[in-house]
N, C-alpha and C. Protein backbone atom coordinates (compact mmCIF):
# COMPACT_ATOMS: atom_id res chain seq x y z
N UNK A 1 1.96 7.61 -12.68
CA UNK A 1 2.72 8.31 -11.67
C UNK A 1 1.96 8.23 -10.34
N UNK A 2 2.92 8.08 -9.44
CA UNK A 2 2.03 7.90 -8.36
C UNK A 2 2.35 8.99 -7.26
N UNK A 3 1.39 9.57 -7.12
CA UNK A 3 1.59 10.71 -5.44
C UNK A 3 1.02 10.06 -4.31
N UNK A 4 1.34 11.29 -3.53
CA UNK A 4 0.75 11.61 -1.98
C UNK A 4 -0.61 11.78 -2.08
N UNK A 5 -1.39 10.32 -1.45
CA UNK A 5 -2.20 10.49 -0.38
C UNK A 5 -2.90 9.52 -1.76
N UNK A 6 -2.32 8.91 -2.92
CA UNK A 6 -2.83 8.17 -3.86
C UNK A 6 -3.58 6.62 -3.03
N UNK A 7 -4.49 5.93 -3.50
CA UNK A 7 -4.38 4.53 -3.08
C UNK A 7 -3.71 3.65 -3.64
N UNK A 8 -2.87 2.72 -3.25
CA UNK A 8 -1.81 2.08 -3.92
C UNK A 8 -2.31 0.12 -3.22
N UNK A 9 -1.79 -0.45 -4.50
CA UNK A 9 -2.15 -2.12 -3.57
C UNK A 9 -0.97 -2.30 -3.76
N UNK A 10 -0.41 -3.26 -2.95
CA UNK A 10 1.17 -4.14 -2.66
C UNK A 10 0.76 -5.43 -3.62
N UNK A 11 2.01 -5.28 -4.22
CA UNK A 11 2.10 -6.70 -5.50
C UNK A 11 3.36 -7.81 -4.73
N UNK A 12 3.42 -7.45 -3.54
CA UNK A 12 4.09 -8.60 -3.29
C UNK A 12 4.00 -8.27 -1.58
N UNK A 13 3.98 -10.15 -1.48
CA UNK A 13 3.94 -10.07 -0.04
C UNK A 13 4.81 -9.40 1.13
N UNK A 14 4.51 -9.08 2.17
CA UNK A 14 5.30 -8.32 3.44
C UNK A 14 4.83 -9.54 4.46
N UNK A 15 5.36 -10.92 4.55
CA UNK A 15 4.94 -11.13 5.94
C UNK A 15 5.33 -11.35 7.48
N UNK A 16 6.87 -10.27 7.10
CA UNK A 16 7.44 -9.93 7.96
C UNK A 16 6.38 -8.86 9.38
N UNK A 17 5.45 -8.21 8.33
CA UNK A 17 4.86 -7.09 8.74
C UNK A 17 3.37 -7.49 8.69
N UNK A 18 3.05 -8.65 8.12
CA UNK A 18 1.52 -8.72 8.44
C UNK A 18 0.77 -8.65 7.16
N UNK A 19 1.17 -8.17 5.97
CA UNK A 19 0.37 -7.65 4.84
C UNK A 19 0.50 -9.23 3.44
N UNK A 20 -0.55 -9.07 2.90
CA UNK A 20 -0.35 -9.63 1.91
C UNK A 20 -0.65 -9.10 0.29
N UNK A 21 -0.02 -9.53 -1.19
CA UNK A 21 -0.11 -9.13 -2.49
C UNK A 21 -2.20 -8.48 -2.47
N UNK A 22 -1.79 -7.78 -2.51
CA UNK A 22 -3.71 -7.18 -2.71
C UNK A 22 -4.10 -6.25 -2.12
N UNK A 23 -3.21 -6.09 -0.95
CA UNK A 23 -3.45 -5.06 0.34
C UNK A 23 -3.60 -3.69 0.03
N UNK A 24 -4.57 -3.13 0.58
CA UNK A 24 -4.66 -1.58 0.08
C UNK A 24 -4.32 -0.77 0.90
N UNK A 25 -3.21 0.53 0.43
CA UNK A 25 -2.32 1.35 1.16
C UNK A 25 -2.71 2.38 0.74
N UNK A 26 -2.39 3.66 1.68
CA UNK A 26 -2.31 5.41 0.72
C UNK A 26 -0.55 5.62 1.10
N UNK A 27 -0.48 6.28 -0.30
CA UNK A 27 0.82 7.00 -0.11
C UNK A 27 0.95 7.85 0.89
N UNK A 28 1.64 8.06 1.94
CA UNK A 28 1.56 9.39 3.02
C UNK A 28 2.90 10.50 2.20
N UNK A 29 4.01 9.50 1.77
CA UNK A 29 5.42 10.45 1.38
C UNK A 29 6.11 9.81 0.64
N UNK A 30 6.41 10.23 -0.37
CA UNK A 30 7.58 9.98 -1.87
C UNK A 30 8.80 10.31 -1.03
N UNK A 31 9.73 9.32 -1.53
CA UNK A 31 11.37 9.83 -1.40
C UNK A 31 11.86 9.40 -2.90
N UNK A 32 13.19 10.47 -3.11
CA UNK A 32 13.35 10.53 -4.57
C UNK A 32 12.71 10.87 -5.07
N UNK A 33 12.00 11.97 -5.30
CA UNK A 33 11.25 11.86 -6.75
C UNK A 33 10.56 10.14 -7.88
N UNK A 34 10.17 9.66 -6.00
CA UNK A 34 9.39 8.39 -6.52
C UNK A 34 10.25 6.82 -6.57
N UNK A 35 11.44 6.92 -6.21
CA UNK A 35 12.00 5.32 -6.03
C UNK A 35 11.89 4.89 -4.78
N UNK A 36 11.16 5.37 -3.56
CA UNK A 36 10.29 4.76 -2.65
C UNK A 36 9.44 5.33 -2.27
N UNK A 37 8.37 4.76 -1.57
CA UNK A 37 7.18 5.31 -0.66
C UNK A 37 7.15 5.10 0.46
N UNK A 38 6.65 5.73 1.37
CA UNK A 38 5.86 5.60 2.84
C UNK A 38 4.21 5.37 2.23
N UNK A 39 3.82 3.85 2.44
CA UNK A 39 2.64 3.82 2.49
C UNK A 39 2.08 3.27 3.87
N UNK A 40 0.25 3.65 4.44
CA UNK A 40 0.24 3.57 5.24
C UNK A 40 -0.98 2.44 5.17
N UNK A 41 -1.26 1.29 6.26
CA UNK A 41 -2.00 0.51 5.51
C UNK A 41 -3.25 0.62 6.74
N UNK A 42 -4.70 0.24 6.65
CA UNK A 42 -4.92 0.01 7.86
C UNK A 42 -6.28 -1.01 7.32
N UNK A 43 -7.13 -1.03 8.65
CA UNK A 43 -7.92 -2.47 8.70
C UNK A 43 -9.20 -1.77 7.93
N UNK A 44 -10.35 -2.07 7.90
CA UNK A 44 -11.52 -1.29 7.24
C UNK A 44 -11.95 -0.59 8.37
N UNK A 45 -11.74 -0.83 9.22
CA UNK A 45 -12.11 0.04 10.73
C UNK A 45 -11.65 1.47 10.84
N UNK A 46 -10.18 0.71 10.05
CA UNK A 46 -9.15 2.64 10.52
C UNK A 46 -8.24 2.33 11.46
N UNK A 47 -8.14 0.95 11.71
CA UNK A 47 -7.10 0.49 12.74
C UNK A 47 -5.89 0.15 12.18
N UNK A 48 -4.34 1.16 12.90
CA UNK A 48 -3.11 0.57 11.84
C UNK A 48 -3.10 -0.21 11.99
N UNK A 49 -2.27 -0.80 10.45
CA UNK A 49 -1.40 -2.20 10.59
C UNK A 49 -0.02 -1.57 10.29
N UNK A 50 0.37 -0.57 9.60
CA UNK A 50 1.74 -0.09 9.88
C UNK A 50 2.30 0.86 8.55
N UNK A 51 2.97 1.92 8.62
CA UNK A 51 3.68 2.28 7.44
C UNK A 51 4.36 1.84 7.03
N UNK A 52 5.30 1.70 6.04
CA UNK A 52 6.27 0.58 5.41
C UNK A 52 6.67 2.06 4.72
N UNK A 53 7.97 1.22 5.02
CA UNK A 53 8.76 2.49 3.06
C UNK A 53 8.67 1.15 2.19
N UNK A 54 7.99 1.65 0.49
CA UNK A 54 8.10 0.55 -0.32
C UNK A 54 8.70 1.15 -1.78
N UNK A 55 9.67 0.13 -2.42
CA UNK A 55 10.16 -0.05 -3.39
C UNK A 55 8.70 0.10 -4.66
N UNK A 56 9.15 1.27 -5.52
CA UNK A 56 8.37 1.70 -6.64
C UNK A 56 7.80 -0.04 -7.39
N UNK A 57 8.50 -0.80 -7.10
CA UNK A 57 8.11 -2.22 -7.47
C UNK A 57 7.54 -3.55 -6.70
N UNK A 58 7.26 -2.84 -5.56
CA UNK A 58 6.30 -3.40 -4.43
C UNK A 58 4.78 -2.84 -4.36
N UNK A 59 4.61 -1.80 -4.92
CA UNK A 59 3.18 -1.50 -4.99
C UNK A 59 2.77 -0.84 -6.58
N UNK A 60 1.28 -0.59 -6.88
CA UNK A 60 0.77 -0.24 -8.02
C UNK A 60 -0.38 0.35 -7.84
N UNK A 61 -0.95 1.72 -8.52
CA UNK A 61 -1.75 2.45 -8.10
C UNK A 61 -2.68 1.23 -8.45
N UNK A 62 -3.87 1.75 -7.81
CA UNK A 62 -5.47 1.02 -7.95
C UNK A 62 -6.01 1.72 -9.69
N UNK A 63 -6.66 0.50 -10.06
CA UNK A 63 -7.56 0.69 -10.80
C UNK A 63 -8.71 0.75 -11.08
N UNK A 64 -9.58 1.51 -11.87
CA UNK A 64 -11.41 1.94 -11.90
C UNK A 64 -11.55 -0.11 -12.06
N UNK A 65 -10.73 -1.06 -12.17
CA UNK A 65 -11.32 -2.23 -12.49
C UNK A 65 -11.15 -3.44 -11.67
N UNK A 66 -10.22 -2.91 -10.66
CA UNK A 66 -9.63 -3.31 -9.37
C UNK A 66 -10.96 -3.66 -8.36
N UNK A 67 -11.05 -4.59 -7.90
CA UNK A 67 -12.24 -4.91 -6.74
C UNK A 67 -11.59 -5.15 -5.38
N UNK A 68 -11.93 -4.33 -4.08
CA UNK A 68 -11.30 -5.18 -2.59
C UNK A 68 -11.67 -6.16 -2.41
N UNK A 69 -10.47 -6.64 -1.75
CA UNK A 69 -11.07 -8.02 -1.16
C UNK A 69 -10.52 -7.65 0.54
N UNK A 70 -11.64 -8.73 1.55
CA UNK A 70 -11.78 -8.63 2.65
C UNK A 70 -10.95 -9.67 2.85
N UNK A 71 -10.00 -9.45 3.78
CA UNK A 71 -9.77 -10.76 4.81
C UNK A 71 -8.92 -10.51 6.09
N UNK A 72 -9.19 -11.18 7.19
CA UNK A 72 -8.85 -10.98 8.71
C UNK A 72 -6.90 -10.91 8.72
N UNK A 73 -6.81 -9.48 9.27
CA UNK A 73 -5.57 -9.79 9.63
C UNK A 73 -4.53 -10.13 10.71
């Protein structure tokens, strides 16, 4: 289950918006009782790259086995 203020990665690309499959987001707001999100994404700095509303099947909470990866956006 995923809440507010969870870390979530995107399983599929946005490159309408800049993001790619790996990207790490926090939930800011559930709609529905969870069939979309407002996640918010930003750089390692703290600089946005943008909120998105996403489909319960566009992102997946993080896991204790999950590693970041860096790359320029």
């Amino acid at each position: 289950m995923i809440r507010e203020l969870d870390t979530v990665m995107l399983i599929k690309d946005r490159p309408s918006e800049g993001l790619v499959k790996g990207d790490v987001g926090s939930v800011v707001f559930i709609h529905e009782g969870g069939k979309a999100f407002e996640v918010e994404f930003l750089t390692m700095t703290g600089d946005p790259l943008g909120v998105l509303t996403l489909a319960v099947d566009e992102i997946q909470p993080v896991s204790a086995r999950d590693v970041p990866h860096v790359r320029v956006a």
